[in-house]
Protein backbone atom coordinates (compact mmCIF):
# COMPACT_ATOMS: atom_id res chain seq x y z
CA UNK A 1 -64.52 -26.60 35.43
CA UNK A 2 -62.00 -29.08 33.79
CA UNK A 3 -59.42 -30.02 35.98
CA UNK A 4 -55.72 -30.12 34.79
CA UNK A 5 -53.81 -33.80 32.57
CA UNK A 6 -50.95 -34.58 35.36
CA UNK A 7 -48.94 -35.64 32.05
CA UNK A 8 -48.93 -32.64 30.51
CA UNK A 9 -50.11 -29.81 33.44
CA UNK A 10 -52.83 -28.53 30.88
CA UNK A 11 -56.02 -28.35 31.93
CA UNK A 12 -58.67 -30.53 30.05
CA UNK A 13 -60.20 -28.92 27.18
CA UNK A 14 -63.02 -29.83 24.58
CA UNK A 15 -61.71 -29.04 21.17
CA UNK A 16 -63.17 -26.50 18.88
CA UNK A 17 -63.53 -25.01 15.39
CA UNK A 18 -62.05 -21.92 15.35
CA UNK A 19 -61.83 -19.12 13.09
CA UNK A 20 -59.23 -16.24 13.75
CA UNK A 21 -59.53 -12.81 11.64
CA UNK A 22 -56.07 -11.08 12.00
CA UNK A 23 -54.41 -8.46 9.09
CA UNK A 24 -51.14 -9.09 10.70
CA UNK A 25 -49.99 -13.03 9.21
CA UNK A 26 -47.57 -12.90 12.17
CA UNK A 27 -50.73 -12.52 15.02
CA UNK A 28 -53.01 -15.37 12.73
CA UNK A 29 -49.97 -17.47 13.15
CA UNK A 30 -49.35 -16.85 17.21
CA UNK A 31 -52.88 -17.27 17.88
CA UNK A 32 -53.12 -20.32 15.75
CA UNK A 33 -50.36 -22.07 17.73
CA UNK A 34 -51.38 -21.23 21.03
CA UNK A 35 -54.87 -22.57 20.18
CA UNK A 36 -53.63 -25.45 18.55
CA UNK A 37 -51.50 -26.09 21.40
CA UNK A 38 -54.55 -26.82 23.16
CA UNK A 39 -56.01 -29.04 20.60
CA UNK A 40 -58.55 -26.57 18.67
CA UNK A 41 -58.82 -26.73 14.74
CA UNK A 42 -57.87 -23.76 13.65
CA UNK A 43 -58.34 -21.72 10.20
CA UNK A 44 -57.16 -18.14 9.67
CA UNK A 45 -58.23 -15.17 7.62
CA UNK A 46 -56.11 -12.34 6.98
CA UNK A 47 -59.13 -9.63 6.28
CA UNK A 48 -62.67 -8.97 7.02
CA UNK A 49 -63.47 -10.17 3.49
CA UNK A 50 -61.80 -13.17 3.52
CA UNK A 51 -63.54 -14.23 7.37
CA UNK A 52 -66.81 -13.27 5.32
CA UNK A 53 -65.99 -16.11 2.75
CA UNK A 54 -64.42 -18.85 4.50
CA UNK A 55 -67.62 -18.00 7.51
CA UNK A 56 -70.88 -20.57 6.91
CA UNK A 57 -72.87 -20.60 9.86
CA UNK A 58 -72.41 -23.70 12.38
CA UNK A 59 -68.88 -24.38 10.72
CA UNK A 60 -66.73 -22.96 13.52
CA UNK A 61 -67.65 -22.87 17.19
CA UNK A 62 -66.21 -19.38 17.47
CA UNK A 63 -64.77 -16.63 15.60
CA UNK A 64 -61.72 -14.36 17.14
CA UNK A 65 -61.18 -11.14 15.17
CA UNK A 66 -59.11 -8.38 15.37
CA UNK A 67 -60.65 -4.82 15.88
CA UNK A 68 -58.41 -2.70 14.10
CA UNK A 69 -58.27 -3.84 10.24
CA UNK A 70 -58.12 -2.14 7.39
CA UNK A 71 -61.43 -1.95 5.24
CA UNK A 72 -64.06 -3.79 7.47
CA UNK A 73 -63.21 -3.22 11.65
CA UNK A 74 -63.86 -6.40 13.63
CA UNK A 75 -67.05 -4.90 15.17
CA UNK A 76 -68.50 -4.47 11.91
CA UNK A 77 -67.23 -8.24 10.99
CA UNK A 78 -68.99 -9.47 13.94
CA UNK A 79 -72.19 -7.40 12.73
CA UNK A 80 -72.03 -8.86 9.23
CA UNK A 81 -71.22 -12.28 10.98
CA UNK A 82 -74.57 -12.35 13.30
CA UNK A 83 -76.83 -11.23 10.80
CA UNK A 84 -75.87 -14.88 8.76
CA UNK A 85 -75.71 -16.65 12.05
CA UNK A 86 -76.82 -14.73 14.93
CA UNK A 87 -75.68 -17.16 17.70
CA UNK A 88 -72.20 -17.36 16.57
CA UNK A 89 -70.43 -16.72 19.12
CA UNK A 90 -67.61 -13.79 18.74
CA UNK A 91 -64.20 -12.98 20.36
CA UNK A 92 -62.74 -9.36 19.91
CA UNK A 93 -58.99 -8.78 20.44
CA UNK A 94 -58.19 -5.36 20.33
CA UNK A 95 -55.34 -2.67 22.08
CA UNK A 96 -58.42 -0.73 22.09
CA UNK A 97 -60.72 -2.37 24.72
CA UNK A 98 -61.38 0.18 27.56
CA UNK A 99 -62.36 3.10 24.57
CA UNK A 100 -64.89 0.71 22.80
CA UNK A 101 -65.97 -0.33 26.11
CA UNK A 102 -67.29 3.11 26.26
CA UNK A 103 -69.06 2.86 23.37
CA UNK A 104 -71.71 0.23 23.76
CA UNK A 105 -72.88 0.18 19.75
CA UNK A 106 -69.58 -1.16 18.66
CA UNK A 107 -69.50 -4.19 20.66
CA UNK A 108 -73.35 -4.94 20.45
CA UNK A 109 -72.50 -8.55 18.10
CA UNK A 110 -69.52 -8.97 20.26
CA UNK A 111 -69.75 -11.57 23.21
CA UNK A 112 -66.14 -11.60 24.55
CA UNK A 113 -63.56 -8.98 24.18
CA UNK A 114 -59.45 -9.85 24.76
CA UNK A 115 -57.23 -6.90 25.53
CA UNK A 116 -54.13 -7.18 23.50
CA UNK A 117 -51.31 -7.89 25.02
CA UNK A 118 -52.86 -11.55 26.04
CA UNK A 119 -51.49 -14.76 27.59
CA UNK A 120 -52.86 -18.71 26.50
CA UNK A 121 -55.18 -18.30 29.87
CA UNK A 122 -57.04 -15.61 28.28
CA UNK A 123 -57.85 -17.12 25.13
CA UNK A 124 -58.78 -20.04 27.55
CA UNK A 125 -61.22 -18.08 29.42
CA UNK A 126 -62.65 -16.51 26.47
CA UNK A 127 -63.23 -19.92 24.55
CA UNK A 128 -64.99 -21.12 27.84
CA UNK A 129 -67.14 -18.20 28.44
CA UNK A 130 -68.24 -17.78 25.04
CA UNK A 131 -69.00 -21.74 23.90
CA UNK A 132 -69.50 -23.28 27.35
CA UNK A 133 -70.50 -26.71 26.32
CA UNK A 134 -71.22 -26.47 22.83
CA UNK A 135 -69.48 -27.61 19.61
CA UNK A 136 -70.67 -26.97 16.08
CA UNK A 137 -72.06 -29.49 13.79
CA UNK A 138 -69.04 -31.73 12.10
């Protein structure tokens, strides 16, 4: 467990390459800055499509994707996403968490889900959970 900078009251934290899927530019942008905010190198994708292009496997440590997008779903992202690279490790954020909990096929590629609304700590305990120790190749 890291244990908190006295400077700046933030716990210590290994940087990471992080890709966040979002339709809504506004959501990219939060997430973004509260990741950044802790140091992480961020890119964002503002569709399924676009994750699927910008996605080569061991460039980011994790991926964070909305689940309800227009087109391609962020369940079927993160299937499309472990068949190139199937230890990729994959954060869902969705208002939808306790009905696709139910539903064990849609969150089979899915290591980590985030229930939206979410606070810094969450994506913090997510990040931790899903990468542990692990960074991807520079």
């Amino acid at each position: 467990m890291s244990s908190p900078n006295p400077a700046t009251n933030k716990p210590a934290i290994q940087p990471r390459r992080i890709l966040v899927v979002d339709d809504e530019p506004f959501v990219c942008d939060a997430i973004r800055m509260m990741l950044a905010f802790d140091g992480h190198q961020v890119e964002t994708a503002g569709s399924a499509q676009e994750a699927l292009q910008l996605f080569a496997p061991a460039k980011y440590d994790l991926v964070m994707t909305d689940y309800a997008m227009p087109e391609m779903k962020g369940d079927e992202l993160a299937d499309a996403l472990k068949a190139r690279a199937p230890q990729q490790p994959i954060v869902l954020i969705t208002a939808y968490a306790e009905m696709l909990r139910c539903d064990d096929a849609s969150l089979r590629h899915v290591d980590f889900v985030i229930s939206k609304p979410f606070l810094l700590e969450t994506l913090r305990a997510a990040i931790q959970k899903t990468t542990g120790g692990q960074s991807a190749a520079a």
